[in-house]
N, C-alpha and C. Protein backbone atom coordinates (compact mmCIF):
# COMPACT_ATOMS: atom_id res chain seq x y z
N UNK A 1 136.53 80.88 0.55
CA UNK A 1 135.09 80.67 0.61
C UNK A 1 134.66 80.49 2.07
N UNK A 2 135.39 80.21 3.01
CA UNK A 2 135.41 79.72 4.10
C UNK A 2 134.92 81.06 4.67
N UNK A 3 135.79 81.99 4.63
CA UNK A 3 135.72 83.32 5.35
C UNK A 3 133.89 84.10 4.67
N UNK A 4 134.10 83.57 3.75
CA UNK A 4 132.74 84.41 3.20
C UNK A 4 131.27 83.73 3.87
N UNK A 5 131.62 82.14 4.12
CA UNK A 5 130.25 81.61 4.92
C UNK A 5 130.23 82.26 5.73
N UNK A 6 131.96 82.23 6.83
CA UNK A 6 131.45 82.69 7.91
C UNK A 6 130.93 84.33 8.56
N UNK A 7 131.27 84.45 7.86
CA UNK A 7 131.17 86.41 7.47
C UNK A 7 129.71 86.92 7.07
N UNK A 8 128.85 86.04 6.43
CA UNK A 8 127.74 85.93 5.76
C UNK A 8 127.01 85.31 6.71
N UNK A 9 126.87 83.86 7.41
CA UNK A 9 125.56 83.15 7.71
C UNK A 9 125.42 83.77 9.20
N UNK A 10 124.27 84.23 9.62
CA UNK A 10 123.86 84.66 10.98
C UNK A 10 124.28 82.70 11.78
N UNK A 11 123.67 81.80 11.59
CA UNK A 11 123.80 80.91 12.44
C UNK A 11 124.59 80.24 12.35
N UNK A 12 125.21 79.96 13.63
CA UNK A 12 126.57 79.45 13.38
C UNK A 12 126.10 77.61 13.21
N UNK A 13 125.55 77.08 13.53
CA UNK A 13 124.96 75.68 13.00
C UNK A 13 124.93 75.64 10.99
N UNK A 14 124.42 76.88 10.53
CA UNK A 14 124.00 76.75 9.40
C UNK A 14 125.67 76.59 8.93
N UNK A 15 126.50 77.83 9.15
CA UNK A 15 127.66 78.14 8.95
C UNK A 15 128.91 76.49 8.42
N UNK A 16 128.44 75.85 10.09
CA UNK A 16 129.52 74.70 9.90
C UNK A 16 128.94 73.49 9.07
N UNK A 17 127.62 73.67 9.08
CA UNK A 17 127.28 73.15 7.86
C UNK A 17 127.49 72.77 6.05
N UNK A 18 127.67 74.38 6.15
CA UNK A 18 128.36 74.81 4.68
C UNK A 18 129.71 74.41 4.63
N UNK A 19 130.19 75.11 5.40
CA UNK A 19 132.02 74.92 5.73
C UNK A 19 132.10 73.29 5.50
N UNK A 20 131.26 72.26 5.79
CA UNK A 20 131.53 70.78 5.73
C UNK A 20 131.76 70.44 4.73
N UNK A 21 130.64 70.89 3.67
CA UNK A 21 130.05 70.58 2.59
C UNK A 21 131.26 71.18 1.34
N UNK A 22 131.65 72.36 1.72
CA UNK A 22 132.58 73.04 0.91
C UNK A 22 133.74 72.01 1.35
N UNK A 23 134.58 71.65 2.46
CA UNK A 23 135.41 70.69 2.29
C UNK A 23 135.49 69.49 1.78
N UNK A 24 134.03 68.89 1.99
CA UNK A 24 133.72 67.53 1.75
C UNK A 24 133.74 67.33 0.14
N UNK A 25 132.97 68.26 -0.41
CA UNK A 25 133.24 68.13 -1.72
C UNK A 25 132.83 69.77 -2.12
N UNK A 26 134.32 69.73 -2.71
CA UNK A 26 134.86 71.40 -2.69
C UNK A 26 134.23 71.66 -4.13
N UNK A 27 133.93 71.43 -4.93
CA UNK A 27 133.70 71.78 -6.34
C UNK A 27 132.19 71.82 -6.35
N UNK A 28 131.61 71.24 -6.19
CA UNK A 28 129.81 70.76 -5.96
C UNK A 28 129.43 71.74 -4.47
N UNK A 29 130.17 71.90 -3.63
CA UNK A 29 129.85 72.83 -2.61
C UNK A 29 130.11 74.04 -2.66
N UNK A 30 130.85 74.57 -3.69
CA UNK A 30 131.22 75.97 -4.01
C UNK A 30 130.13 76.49 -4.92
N UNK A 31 129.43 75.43 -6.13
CA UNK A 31 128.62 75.92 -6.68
C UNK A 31 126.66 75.76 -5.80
N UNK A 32 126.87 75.17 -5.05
CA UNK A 32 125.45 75.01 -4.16
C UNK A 32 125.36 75.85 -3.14
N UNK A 33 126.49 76.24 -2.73
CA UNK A 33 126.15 77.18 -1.97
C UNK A 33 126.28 78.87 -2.23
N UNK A 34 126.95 79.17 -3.83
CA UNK A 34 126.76 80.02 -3.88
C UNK A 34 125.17 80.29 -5.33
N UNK A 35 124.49 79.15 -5.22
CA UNK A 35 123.37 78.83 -5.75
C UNK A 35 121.98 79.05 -4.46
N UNK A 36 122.42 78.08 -3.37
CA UNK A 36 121.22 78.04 -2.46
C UNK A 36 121.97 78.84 -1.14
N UNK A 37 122.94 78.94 -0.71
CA UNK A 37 123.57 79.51 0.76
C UNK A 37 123.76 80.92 0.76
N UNK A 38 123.82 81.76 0.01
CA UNK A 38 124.18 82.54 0.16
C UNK A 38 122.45 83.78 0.60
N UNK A 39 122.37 84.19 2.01
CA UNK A 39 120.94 84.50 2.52
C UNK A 39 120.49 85.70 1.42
N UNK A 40 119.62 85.64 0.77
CA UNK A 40 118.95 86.62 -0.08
C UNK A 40 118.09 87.68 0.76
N UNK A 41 118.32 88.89 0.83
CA UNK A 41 117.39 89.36 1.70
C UNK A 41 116.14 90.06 0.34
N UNK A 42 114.90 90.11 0.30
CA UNK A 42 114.14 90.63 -0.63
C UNK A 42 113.90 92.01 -0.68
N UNK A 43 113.29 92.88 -1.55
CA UNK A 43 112.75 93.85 -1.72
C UNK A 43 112.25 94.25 -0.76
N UNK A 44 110.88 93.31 -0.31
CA UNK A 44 110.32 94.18 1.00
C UNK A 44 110.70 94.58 2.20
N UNK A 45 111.80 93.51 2.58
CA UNK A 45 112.35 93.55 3.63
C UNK A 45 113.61 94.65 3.19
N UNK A 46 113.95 94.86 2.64
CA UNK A 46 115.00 95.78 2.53
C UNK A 46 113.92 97.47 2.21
N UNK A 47 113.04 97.32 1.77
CA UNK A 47 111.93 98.63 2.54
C UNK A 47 111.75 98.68 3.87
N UNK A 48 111.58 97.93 4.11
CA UNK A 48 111.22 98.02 5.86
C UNK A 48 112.18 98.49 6.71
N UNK A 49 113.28 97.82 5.99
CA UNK A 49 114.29 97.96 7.28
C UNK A 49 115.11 99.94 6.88
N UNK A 50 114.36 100.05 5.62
CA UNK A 50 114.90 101.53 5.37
C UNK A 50 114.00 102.39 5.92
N UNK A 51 112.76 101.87 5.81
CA UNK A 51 111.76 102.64 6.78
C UNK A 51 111.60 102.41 8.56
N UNK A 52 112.09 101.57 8.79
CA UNK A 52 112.36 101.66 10.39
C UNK A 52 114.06 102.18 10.69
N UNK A 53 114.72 102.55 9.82
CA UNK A 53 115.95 103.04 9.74
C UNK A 53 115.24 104.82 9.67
N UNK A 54 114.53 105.46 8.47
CA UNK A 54 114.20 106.61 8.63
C UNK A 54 113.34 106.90 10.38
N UNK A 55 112.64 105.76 10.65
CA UNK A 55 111.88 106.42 11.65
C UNK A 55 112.84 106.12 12.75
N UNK A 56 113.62 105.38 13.01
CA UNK A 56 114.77 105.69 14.16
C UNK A 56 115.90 107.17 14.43
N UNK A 57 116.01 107.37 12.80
CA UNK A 57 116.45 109.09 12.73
C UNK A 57 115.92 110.01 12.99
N UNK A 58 114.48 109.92 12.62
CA UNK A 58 113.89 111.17 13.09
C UNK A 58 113.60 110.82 14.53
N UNK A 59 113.54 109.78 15.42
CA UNK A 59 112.95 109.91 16.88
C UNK A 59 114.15 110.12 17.16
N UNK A 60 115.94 109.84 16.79
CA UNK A 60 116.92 110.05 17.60
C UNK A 60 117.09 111.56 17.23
N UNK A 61 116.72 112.19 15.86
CA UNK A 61 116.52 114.08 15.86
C UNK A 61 116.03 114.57 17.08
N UNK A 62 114.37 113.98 17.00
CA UNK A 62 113.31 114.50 18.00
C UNK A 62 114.24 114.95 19.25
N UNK A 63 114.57 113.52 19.93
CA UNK A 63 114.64 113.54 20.96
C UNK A 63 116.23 114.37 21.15
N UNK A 64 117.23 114.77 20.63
CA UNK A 64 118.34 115.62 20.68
C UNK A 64 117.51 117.13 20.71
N UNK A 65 117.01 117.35 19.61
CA UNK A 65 115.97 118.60 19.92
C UNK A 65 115.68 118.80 21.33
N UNK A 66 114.89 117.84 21.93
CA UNK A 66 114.24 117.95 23.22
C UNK A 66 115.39 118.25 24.27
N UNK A 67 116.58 117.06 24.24
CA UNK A 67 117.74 117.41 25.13
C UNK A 67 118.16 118.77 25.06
N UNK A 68 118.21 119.40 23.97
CA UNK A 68 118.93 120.43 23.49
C UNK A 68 118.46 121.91 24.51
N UNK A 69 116.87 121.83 24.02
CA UNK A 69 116.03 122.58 24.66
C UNK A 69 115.88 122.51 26.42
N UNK A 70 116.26 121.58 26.84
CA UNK A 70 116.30 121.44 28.40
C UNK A 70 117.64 121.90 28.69
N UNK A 71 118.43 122.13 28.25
CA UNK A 71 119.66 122.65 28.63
C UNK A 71 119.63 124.18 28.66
């Protein structure tokens, strides 16, 4: 479980947090944190980040096009 906080939480404050809590009391911290710790990312945000993912492909197309053509 250890490896999965740390593998999972962006902040490392939040991280040794959990890691405490899972040692301190291993049975009650295994189920709270895979209840409240584990970061949920939502719907919208997982649109967004597919739509600023499509528009980073097509400007890194664009711009290979453009290199391409100057050569």
């Amino acid at each position: 479980m250890t490896l999965r906080v740390v593998s999972v939480q962006r902040n490392i404050g939040v991280s040794i947090a959990w890691i405490a809590v899972l040692y301190t009391v291993p049975l009650f911290g295994f189920i709270a944190y895979i209840l409240l710790g584990e970061p949920m990312i939502g719907r919208r945000y997982r649109q967004r980040v597919d739509q600023a993912s499509l528009l980073m492909d097509d400007m890194a197309r664009r711009e290979n096009l453009v290199f391409d053509q100057g050569q």
